[in-house]
C-alpha atoms as a PDB file:
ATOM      1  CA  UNK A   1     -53.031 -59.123-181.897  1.00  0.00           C
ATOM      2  CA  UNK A   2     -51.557 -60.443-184.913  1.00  0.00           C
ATOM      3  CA  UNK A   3     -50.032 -64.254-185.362  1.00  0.00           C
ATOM      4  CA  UNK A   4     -47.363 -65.487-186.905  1.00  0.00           C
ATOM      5  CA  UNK A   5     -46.814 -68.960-187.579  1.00  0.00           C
ATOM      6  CA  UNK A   6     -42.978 -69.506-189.303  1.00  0.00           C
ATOM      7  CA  UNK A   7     -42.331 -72.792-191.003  1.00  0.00           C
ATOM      8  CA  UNK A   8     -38.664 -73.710-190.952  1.00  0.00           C
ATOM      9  CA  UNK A   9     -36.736 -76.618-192.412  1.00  0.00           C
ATOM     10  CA  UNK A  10     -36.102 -79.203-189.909  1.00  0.00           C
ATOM     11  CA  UNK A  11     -32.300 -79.317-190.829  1.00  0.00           C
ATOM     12  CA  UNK A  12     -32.138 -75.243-189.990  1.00  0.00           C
ATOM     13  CA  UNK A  13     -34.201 -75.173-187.150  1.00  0.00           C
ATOM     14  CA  UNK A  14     -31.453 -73.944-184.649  1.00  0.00           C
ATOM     15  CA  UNK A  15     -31.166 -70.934-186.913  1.00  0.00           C
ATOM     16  CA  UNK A  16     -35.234 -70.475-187.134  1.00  0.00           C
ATOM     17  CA  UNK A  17     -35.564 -68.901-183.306  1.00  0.00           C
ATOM     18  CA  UNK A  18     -32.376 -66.225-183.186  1.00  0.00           C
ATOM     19  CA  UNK A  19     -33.045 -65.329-186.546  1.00  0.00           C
ATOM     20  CA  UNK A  20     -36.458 -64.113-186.216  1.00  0.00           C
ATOM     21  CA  UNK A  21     -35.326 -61.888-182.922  1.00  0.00           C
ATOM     22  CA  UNK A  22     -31.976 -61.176-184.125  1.00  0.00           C
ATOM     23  CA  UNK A  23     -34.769 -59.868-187.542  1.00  0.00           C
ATOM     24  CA  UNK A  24     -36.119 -57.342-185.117  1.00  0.00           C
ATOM     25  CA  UNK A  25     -35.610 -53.773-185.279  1.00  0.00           C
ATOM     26  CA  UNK A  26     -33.615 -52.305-181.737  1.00  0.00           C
ATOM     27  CA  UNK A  27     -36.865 -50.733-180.138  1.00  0.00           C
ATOM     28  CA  UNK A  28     -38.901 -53.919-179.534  1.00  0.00           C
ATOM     29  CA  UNK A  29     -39.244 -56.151-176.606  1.00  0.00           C
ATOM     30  CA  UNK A  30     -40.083 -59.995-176.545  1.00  0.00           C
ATOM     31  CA  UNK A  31     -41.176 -62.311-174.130  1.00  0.00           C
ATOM     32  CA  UNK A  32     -40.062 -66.498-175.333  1.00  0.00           C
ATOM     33  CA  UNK A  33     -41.954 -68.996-173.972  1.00  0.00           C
ATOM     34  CA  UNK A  34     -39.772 -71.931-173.586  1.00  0.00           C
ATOM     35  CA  UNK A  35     -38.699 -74.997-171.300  1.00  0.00           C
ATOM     36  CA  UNK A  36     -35.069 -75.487-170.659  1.00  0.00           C
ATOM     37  CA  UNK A  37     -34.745 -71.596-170.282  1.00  0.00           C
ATOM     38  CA  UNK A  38     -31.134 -71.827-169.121  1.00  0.00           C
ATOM     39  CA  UNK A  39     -29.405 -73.588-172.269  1.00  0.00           C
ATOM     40  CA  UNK A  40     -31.549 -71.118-174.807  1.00  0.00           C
ATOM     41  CA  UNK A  41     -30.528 -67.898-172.598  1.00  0.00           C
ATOM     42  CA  UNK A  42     -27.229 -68.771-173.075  1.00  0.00           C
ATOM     43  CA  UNK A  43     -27.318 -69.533-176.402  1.00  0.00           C
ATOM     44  CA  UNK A  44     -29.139 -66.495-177.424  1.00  0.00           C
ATOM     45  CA  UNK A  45     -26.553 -64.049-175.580  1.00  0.00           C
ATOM     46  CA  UNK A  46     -23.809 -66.212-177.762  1.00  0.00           C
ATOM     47  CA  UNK A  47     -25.632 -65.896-180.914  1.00  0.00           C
ATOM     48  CA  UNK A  48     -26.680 -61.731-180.904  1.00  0.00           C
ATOM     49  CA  UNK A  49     -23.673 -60.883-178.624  1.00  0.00           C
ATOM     50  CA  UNK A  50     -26.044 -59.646-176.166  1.00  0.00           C
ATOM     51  CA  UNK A  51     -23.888 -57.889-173.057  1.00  0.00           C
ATOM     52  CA  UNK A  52     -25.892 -60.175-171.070  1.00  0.00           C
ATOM     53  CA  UNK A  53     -28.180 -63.114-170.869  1.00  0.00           C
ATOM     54  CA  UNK A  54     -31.916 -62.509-170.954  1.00  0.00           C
ATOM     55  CA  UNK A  55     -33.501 -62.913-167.765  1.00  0.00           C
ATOM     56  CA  UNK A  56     -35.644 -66.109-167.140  1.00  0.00           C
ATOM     57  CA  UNK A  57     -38.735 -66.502-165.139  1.00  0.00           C
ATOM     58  CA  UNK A  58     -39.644 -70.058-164.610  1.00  0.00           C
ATOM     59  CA  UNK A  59     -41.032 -72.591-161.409  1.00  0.00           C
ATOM     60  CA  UNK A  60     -38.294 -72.460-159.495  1.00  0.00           C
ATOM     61  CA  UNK A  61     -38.174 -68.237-159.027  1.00  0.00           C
ATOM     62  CA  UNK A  62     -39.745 -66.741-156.715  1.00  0.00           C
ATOM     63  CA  UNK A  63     -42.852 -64.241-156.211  1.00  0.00           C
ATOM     64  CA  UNK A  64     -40.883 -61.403-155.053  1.00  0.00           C
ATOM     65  CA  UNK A  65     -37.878 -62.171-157.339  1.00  0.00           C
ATOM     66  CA  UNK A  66     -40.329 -62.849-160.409  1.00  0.00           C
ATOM     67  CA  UNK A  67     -42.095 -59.576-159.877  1.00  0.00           C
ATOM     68  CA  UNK A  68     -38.447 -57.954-159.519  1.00  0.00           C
ATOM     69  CA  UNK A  69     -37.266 -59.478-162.700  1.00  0.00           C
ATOM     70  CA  UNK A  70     -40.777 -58.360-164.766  1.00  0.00           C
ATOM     71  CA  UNK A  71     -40.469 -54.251-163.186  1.00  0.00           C
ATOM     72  CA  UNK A  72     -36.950 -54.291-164.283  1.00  0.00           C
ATOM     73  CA  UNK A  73     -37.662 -55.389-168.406  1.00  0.00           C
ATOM     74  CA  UNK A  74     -40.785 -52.865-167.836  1.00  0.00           C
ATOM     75  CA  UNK A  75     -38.691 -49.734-166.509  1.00  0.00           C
ATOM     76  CA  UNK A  76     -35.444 -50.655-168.545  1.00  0.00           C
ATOM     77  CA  UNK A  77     -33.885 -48.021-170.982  1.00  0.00           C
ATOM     78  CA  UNK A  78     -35.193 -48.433-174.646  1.00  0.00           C
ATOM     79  CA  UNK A  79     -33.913 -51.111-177.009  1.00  0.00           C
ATOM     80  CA  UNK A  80     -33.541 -54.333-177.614  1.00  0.00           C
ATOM     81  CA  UNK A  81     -34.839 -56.676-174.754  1.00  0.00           C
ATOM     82  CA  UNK A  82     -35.980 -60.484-174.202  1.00  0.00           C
ATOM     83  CA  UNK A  83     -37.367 -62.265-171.463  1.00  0.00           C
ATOM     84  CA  UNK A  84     -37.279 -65.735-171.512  1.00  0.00           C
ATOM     85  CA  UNK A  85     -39.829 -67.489-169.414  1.00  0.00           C
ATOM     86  CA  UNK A  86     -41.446 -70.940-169.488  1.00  0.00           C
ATOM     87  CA  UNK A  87     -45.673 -71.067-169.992  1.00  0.00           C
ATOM     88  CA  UNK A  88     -46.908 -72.483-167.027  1.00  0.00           C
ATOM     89  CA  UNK A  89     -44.759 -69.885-164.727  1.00  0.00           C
ATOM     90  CA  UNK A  90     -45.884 -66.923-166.519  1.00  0.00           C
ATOM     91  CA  UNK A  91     -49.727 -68.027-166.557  1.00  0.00           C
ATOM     92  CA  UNK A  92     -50.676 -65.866-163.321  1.00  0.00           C
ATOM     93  CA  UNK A  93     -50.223 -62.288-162.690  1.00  0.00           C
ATOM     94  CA  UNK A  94     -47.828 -60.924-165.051  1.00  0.00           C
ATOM     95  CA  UNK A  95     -47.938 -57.637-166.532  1.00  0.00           C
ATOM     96  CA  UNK A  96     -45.359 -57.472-169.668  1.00  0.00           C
ATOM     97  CA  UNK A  97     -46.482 -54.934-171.659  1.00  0.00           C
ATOM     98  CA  UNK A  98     -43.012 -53.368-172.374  1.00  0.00           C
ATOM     99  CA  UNK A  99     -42.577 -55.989-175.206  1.00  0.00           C
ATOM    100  CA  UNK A 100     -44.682 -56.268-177.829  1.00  0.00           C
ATOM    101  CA  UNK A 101     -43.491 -59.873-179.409  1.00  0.00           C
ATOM    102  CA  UNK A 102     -44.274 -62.919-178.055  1.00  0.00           C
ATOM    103  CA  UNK A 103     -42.571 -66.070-179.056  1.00  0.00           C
ATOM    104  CA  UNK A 104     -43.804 -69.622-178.213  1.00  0.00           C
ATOM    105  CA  UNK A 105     -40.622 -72.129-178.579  1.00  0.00           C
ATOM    106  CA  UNK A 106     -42.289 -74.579-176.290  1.00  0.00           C
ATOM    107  CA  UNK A 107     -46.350 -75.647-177.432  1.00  0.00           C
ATOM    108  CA  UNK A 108     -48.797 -76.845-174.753  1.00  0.00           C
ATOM    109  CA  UNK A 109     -51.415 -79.331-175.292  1.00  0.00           C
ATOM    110  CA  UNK A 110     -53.942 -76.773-173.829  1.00  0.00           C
ATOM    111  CA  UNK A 111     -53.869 -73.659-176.096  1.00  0.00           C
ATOM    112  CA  UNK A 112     -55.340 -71.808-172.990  1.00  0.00           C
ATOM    113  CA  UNK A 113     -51.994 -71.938-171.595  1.00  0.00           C
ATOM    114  CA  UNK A 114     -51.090 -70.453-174.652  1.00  0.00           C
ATOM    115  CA  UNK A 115     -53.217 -67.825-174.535  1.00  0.00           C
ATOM    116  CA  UNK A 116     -53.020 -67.055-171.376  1.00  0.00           C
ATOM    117  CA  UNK A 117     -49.052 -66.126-172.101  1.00  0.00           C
ATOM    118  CA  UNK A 118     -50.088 -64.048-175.055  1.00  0.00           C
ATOM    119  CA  UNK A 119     -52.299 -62.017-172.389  1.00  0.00           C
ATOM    120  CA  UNK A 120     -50.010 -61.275-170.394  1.00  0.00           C
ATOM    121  CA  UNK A 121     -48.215 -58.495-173.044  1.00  0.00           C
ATOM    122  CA  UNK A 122     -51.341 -57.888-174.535  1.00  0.00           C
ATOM    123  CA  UNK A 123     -53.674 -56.390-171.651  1.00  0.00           C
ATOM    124  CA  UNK A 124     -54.476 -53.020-170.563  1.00  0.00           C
ATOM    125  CA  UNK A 125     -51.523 -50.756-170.490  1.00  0.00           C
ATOM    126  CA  UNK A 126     -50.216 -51.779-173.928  1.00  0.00           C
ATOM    127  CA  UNK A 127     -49.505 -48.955-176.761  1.00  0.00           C
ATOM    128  CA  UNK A 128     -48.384 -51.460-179.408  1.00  0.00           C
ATOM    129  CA  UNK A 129     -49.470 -53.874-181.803  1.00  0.00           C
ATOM    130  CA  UNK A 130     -48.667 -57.300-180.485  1.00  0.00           C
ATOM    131  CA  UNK A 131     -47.391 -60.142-182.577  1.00  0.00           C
ATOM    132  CA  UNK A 132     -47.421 -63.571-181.756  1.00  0.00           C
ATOM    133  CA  UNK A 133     -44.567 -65.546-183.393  1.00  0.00           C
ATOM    134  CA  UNK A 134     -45.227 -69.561-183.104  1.00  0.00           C
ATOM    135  CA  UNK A 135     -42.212 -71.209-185.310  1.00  0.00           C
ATOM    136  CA  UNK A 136     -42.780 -74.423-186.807  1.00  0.00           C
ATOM    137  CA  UNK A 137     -40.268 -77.291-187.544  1.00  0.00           C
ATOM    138  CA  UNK A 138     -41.395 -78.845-190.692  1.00  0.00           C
ATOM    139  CA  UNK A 139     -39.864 -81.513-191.933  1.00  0.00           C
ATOM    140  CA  UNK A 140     -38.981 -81.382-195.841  1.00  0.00           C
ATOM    141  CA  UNK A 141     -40.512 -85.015-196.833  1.00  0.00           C
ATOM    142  CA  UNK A 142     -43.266 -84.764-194.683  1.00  0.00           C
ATOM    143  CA  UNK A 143     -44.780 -81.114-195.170  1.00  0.00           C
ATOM    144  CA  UNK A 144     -48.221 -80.002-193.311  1.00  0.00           C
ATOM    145  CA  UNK A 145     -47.992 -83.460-192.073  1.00  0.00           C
ATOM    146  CA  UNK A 146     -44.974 -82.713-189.763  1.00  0.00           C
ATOM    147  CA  UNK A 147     -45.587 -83.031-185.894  1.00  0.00           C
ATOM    148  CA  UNK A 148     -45.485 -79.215-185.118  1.00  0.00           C
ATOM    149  CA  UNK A 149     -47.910 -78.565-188.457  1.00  0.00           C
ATOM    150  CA  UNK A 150     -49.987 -81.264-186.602  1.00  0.00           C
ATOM    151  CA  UNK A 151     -49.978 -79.523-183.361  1.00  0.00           C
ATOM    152  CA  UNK A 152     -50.513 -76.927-184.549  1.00  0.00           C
ATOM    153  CA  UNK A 153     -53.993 -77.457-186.368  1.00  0.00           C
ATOM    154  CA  UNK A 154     -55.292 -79.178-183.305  1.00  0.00           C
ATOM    155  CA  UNK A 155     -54.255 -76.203-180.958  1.00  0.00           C
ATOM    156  CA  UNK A 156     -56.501 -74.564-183.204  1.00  0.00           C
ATOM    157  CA  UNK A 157     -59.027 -76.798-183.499  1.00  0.00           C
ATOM    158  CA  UNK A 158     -58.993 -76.593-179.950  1.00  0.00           C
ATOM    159  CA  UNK A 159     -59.344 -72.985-180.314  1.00  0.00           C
ATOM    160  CA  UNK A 160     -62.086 -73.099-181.878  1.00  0.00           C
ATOM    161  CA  UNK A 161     -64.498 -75.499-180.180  1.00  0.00           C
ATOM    162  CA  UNK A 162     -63.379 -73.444-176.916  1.00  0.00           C
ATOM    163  CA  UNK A 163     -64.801 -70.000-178.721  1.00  0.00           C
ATOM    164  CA  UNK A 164     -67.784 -72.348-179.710  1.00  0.00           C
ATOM    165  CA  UNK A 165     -68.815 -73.597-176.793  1.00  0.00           C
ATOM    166  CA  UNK A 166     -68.127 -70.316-174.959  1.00  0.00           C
ATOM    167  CA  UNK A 167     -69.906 -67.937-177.262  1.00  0.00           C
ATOM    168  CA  UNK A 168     -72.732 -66.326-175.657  1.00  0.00           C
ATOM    169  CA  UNK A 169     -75.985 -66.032-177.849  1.00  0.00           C
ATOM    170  CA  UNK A 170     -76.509 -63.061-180.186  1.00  0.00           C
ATOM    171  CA  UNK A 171     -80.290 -62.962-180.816  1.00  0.00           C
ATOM    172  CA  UNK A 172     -83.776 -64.065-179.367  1.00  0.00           C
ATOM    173  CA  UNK A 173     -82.962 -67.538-182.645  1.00  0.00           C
ATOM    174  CA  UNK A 174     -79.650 -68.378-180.470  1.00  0.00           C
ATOM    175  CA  UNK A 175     -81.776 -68.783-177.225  1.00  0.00           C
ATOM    176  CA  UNK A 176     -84.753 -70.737-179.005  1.00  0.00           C
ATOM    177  CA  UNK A 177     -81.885 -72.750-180.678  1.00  0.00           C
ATOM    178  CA  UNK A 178     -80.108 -73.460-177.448  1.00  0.00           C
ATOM    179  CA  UNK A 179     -83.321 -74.238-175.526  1.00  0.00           C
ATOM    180  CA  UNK A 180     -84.534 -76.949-178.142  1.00  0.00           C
ATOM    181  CA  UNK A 181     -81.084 -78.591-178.441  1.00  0.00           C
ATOM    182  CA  UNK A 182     -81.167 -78.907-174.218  1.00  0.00           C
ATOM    183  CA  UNK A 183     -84.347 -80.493-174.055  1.00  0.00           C
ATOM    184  CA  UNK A 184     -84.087 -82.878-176.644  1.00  0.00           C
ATOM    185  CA  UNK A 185     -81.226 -84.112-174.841  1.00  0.00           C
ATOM    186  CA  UNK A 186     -83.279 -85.549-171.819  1.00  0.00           C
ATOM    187  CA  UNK A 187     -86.039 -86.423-174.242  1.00  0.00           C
ATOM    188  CA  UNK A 188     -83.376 -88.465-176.296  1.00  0.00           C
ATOM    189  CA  UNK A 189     -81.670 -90.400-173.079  1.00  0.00           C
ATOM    190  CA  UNK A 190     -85.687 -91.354-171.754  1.00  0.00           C
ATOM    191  CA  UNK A 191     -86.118 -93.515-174.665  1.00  0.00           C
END
């Protein structure tokens, strides 16, 4: 899976989003993560003169209806497609492996959220690369010191620890290692 992080000017940042899927050749799919779905499906259908507004999965559809919605973008004729749908509604038991872009237009604190939206066009069943676009609004004074550059680093920060922590050991060192470390922690708190 391959990740794309876009910087854009804050003063062009309204063109930043369309651009980058208006950029994309006719045969790929996308998924957009965002909040206020209804006001960016619009505006997205305005902007590429789609014949109709993406469809939009978010906490108010339901089960039957969102599983409707997803075999519909999956079985649709080739071309151009997007399906707008906001993080935390997408998170559980979504297939979406007709598209093979993912856009994040709305960041979450927790970049498991994240990841978990990413995973749910890049799982078993997929035949194409998958690229993860994450724009970034950065502001021309401030630089990598702009909110989303911010957010960004920590996200990945975030990332990181997670893989860290998680990591199981590789050799008979990583289990000595890990067995020292956990009892000098009781040995530490005793005195």
């Amino acid at each position: 899976m391959r990740r794309s992080a876009a910087a854009a000017d804050v003063s062009s940042s309204c063109a930043g989003p369309p651009n980058s899927i208006a950029a994309a050749a006719h045969d790929r799919r996308r998924v957009c993560y965002r909040e206020a779905q209804t006001t960016f499906a619009a505006v997205v259908a305005t902007l590429l003169k789609l014949r109709a507004e993406p469809v939009i999965i978010n906490g108010t559809t339901p089960g039957a209806i969102r599983q409707d919605i997803v075999d519909r973008f999956q079985n649709g004729p080739p071309g151009f497609n997007l399906m707008v749908l906001s993080p935390k509604a997408a998170g559980v038991g979504l297939t979406i492996t007709a598209a093979n872009h993912v856009i994040h237009l709305s960041r979450w604190w927790n970049p498991a959220v994240e990841d978990q939206c990413n995973d749910r066009v890049n799982r078993i069943g997929q035949t194409r690369p998958v690229t993860v676009h994450v724009p970034l609004a950065v502001h021309p004074s401030l630089g990598e010191r702009s909110f989303d550059a911010n957010l960004d680093r920590l996200l990945e920060h975030k990332r990181a620890m997670s893989r860290q922590m998680l990591a199981a050991p590789v050799g008979d060192a990583d289990i000595g290692l890990l067995f020292d470390q956990a009892m000098a922690a009781p040995a530490a708190k005793q005195r």
